[in-house]
Protein backbone atom coordinates (compact mmCIF):
# COMPACT_ATOMS: atom_id res chain seq x y z
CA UNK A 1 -31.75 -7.80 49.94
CA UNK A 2 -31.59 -4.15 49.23
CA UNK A 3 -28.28 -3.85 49.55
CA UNK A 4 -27.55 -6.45 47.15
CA UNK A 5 -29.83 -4.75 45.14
CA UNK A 6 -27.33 -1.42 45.95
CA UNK A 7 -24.25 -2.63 44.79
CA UNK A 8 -25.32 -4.59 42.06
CA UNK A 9 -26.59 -1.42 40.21
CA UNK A 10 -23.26 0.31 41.34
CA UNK A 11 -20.87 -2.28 39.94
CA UNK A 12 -23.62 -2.18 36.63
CA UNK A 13 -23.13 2.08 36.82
CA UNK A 14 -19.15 1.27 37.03
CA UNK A 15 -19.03 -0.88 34.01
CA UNK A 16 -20.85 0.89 31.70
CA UNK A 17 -18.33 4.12 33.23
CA UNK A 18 -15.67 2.28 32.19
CA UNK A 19 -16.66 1.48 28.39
CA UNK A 20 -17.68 4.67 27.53
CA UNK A 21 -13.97 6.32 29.10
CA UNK A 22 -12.09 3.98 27.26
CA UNK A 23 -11.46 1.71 30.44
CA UNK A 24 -10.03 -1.77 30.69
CA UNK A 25 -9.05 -2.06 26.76
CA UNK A 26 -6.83 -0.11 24.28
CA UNK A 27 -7.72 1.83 21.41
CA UNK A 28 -6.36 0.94 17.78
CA UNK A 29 -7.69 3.95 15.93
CA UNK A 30 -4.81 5.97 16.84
CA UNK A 31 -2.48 3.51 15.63
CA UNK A 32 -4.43 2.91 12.57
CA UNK A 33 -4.45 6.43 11.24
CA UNK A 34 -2.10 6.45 7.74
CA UNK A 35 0.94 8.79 8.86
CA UNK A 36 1.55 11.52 6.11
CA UNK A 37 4.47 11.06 3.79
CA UNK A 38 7.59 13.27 3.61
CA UNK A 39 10.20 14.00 1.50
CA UNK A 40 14.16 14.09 2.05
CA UNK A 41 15.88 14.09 -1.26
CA UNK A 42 16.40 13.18 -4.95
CA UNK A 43 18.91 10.83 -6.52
CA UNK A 44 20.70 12.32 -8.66
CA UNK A 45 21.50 15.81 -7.28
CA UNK A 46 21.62 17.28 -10.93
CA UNK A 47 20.95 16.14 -14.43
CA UNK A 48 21.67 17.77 -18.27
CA UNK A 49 18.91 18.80 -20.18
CA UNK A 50 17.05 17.82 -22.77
CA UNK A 51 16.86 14.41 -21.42
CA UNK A 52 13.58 12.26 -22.41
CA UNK A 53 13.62 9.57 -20.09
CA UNK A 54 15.95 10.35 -16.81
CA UNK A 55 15.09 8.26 -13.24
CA UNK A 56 14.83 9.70 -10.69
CA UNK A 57 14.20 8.63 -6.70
CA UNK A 58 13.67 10.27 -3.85
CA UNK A 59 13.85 9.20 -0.66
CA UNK A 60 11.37 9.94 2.10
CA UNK A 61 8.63 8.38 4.34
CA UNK A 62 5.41 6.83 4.38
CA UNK A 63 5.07 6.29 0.27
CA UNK A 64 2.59 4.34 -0.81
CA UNK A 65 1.35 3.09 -4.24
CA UNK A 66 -0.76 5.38 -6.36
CA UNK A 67 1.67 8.18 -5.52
CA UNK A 68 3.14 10.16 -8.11
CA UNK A 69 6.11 12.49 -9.09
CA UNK A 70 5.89 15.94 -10.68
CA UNK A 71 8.55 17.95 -12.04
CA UNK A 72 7.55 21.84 -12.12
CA UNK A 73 4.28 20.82 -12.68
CA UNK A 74 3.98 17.78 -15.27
CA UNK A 75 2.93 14.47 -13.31
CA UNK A 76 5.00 11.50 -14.28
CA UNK A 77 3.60 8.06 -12.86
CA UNK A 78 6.22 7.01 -10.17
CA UNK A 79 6.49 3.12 -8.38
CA UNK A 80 6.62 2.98 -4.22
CA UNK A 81 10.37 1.07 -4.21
CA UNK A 82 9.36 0.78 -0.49
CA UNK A 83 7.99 2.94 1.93
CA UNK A 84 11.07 5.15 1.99
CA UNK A 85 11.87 5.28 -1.98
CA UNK A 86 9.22 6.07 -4.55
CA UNK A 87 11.02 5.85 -8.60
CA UNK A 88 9.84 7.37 -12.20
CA UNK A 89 11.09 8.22 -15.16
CA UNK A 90 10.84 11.95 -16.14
CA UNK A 91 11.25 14.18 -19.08
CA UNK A 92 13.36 17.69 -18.43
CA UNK A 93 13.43 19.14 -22.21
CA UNK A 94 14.76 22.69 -21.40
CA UNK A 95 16.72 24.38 -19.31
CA UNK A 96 14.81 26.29 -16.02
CA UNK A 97 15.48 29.50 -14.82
CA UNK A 98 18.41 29.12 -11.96
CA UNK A 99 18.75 26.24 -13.21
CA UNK A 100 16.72 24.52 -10.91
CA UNK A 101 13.51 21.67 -11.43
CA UNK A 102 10.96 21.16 -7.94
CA UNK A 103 10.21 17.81 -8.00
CA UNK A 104 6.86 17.06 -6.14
CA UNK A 105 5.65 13.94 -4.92
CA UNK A 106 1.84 14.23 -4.73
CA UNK A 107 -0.75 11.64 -3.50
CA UNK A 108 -3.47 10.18 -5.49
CA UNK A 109 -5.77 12.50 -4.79
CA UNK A 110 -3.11 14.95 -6.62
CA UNK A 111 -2.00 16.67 -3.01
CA UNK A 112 1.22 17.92 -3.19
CA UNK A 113 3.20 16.16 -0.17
CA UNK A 114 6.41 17.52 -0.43
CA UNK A 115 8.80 19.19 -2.79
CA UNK A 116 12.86 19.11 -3.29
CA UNK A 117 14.59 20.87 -6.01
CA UNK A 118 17.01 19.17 -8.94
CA UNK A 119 19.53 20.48 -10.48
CA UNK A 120 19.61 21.34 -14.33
CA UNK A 121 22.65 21.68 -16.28
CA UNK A 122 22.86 22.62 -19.96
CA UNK A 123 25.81 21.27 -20.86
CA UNK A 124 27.89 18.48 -19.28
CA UNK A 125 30.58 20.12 -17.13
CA UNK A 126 33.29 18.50 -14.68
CA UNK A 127 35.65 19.94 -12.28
CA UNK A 128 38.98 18.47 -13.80
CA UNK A 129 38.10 19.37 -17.47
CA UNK A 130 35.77 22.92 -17.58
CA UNK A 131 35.97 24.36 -14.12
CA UNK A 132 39.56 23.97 -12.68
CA UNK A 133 41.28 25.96 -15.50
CA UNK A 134 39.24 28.82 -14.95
CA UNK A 135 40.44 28.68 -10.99
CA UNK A 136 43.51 28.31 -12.17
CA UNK A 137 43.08 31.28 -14.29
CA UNK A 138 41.66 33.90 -11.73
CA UNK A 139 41.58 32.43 -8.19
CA UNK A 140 44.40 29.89 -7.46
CA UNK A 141 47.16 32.81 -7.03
CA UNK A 142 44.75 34.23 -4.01
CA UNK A 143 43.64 30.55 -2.33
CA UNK A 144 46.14 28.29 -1.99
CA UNK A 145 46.66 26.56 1.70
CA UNK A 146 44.43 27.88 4.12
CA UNK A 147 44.76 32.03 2.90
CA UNK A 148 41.98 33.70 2.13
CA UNK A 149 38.87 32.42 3.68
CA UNK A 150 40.25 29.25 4.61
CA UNK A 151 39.35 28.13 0.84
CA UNK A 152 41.91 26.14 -1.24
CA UNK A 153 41.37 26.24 -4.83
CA UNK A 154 45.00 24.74 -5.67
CA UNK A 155 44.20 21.78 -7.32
CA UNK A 156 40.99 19.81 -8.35
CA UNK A 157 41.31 17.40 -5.52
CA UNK A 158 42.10 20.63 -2.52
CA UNK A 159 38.78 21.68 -4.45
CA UNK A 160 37.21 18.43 -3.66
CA UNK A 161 38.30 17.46 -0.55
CA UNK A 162 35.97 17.16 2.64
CA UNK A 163 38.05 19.78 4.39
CA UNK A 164 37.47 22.72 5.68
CA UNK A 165 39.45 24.64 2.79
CA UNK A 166 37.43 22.25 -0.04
CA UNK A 167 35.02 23.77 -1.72
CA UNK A 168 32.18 20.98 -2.13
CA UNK A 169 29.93 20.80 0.78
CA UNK A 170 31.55 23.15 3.02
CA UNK A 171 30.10 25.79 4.98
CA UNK A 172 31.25 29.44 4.73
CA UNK A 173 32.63 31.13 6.83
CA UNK A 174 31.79 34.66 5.57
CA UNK A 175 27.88 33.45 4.44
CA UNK A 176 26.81 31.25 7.10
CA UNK A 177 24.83 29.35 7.31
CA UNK A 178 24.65 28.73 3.72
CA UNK A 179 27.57 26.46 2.28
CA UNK A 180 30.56 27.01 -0.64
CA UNK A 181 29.11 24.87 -3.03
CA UNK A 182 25.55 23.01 -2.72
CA UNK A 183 25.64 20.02 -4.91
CA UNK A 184 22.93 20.39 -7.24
CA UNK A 185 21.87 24.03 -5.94
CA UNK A 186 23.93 26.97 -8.23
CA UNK A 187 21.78 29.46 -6.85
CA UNK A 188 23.43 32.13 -5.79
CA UNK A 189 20.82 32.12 -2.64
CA UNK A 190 21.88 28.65 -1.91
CA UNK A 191 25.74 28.12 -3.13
CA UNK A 192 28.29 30.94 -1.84
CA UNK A 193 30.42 30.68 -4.67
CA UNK A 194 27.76 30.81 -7.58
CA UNK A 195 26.78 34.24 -5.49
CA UNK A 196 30.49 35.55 -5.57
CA UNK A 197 30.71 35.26 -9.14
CA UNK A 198 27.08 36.47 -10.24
CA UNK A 199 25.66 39.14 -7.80
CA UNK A 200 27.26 42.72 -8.34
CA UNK A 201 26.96 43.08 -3.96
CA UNK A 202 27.01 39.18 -2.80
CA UNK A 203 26.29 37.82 0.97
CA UNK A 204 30.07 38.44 2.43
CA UNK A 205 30.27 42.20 0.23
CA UNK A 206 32.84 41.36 -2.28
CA UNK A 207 32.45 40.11 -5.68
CA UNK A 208 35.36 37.28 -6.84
CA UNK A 209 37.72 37.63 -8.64
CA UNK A 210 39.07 40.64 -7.72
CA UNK A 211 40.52 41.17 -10.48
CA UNK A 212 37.51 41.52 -13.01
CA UNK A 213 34.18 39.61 -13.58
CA UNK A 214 34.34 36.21 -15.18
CA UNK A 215 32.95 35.87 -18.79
CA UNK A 216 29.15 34.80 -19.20
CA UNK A 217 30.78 32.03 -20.94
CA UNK A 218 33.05 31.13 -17.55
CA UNK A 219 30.54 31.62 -15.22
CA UNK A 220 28.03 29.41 -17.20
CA UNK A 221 30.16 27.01 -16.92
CA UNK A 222 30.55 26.63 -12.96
CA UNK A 223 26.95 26.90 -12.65
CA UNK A 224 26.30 24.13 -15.41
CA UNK A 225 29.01 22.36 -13.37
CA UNK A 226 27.24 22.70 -9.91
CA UNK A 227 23.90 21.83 -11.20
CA UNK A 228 25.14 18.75 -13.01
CA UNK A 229 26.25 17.08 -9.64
CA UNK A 230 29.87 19.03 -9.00
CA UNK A 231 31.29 15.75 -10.18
């Protein structure tokens, strides 16, 4: 009898061991915790300014509704697309300085949850039209082929290609790791080639073109042109 008595209260002891531990059943409050959102990147790279009513989406993780979007600081109400694309429709009426915007996504709660930056041009500029004639002016005669840092400004579509002599995407070779041309990016921090033109001492020591500084007017234009989109 006492020994029933013994093992009764031990298997009782065990049990109750076993519930407070966590023991024979799985926990959902782990699984049940929201995951925090991130953020990847903006469609489009780069827009012209003023514009009163441009969409934008970015693409991320973990959106969900009640979320909105903030460029440099004004909120704009966005819509969760899904839980990887959250939309709105923002207002960009002047130019920033570097032409760059940060675009925020912040919670409802207004916490800022992560930021990417957008491109602002001033005027509309494209490769073909504005920017190959003044390569064609002061850099084509030193990078052609494969001379001169591997870079090929020959024609608008060596300029574009995804080589390693294009210019669009590709990373230097005298400034790694940054990369030629960032789509979107024409700070000289970020884009090699907006650095080359602009900064009196740039990353690889040698201000382009040799030959003599661009005009403001000329190098307006290539950074209007990368923070458009590069199209």
């Amino acid at each position: 009898m006492l020994n029933d008595l013994i093992k009764s209260l031990s298997l009782t002891l065990l049990s109750l061991t076993l519930v407070s531990c966590g023991g024979g059943g799985n926990s959902s409050s782990s699984s049940n915790t929201p995951q925090p959102a991130t953020v990847k990147s903006i469609v489009p790279y780069g827009v012209m300014a003023p514009v009163s009513n441009q969409p934008l989406s970015i693409v991320g993780t973990n959106f969900v509704s009640g979320m909105s979007i903030s460029v440099d600081g004004i909120n704009y109400p966005a819509v969760v697309i899904s839980p990887t694309v959250i939309n709105a429709n923002v207002a960009i009426n002047t130019v920033p300085a570097n032409n760059i915007a940060n675009v925020s996504v912040k919670s409802s709660s207004g916490t800022t949850l992560g930021t990417v930056t957008l491109g602002v041009a001033s005027a509309d500029r494209t490769l073909a039209i504005d920017v190959w004639p003044i390569f064609d002016a002061n850099c084509r005669s030193c990078h052609t082929g494969n001379a001169n840092g591997n870079l090929d400004l020959s024609s608008p579509a060596a300029i574009a290609a995804n080589l390693t002599t294009g210019l669009i995407g590709i990373p230097s070779s005298g400034c790694s790791p940054n990369f030629r041309v960032v789509v979107g990016d024409p700070r000289p921090t970020s884009s090699v080639l907006i650095d080359k033109i602009k900064s009196a001492i740039p990353c690889s020591g040698n201000p382009m073109p040799p030959t003599g500084s661009l005009t403001p007017t000329e190098v307006q234009t290539i950074v209007d042109w990368v923070a458009g989109g590069a199209n």
